[in-house]
Protein backbone atom coordinates (compact mmCIF):
# COMPACT_ATOMS: atom_id res chain seq x y z
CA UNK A 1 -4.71 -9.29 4.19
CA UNK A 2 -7.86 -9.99 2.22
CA UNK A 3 -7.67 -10.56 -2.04
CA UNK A 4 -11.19 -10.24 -3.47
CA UNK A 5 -10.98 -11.97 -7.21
CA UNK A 6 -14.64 -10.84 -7.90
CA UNK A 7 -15.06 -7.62 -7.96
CA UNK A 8 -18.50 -7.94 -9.42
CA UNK A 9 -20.52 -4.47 -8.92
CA UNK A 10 -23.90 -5.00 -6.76
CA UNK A 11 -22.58 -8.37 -4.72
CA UNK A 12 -23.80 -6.54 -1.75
CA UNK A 13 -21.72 -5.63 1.61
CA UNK A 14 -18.83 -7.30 2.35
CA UNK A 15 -17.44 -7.31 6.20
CA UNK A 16 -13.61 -7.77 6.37
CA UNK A 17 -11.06 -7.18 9.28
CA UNK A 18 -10.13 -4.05 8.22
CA UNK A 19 -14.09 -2.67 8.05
CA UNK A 20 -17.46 -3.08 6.14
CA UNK A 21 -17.11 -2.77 2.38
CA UNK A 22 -20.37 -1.83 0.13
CA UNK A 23 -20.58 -2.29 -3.53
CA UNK A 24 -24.20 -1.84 -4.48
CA UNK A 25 -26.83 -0.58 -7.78
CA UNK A 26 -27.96 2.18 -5.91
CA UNK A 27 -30.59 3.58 -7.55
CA UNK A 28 -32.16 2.43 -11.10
CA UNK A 29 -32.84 5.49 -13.61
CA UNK A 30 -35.66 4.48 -16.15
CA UNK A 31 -34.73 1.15 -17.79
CA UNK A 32 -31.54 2.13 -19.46
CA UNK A 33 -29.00 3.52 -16.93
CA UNK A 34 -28.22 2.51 -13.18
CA UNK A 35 -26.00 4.76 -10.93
CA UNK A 36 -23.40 2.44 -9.04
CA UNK A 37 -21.82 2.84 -5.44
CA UNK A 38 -18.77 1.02 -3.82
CA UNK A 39 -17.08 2.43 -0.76
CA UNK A 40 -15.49 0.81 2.57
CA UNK A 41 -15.48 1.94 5.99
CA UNK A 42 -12.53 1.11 7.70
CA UNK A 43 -12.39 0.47 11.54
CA UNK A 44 -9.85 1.64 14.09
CA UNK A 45 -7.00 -1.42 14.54
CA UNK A 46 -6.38 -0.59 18.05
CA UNK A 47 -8.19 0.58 20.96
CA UNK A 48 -8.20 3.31 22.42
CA UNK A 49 -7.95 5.23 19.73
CA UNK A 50 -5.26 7.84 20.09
CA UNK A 51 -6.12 11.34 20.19
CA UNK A 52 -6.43 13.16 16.60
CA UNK A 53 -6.72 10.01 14.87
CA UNK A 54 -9.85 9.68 12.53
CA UNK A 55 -12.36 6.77 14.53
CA UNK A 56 -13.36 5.70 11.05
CA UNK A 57 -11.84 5.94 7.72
CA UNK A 58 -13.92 6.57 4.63
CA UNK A 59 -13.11 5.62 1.36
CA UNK A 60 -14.92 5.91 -2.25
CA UNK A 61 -13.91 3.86 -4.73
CA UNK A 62 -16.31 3.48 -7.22
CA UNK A 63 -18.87 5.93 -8.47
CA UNK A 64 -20.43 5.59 -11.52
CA UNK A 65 -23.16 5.75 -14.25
CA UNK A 66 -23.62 2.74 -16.63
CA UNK A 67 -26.35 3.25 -19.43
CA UNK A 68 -27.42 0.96 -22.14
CA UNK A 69 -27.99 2.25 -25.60
């Protein structure tokens, strides 16, 4: 079990033992507005994986457009 108390946007990737988490500024539009990305990968717990179960599970969690007026 892993309790993340900052959940700053942009700290970067994060590896846990449940997968590779990314929360990054992805890409910077004009000096005003930033989109924003955070999504985790999650890794199988067991090997081998059994048959019609997904080898990696993708989650989105945060999408989003932050301007400044």
């Amino acid at each position: 079990m892993v309790n993340r108390l900052d959940n700053k946007a942009g700290s970067g990737i994060h590896v846990g033992p449940s997968g590779v988490e990314f929360n990054e500024r992805v890409l910077a539009l004009g000096a005003n507005a930033e989109a924003r990305f955070g999504a985790s990968v999650g890794f199988p717990r067991q090997l081998p994986v059994v048959e019609g179960q997904q080898l990696f599970n993708w989650d989105i969690h945060r999408l989003g457009l932050k301007t400044r007026w």
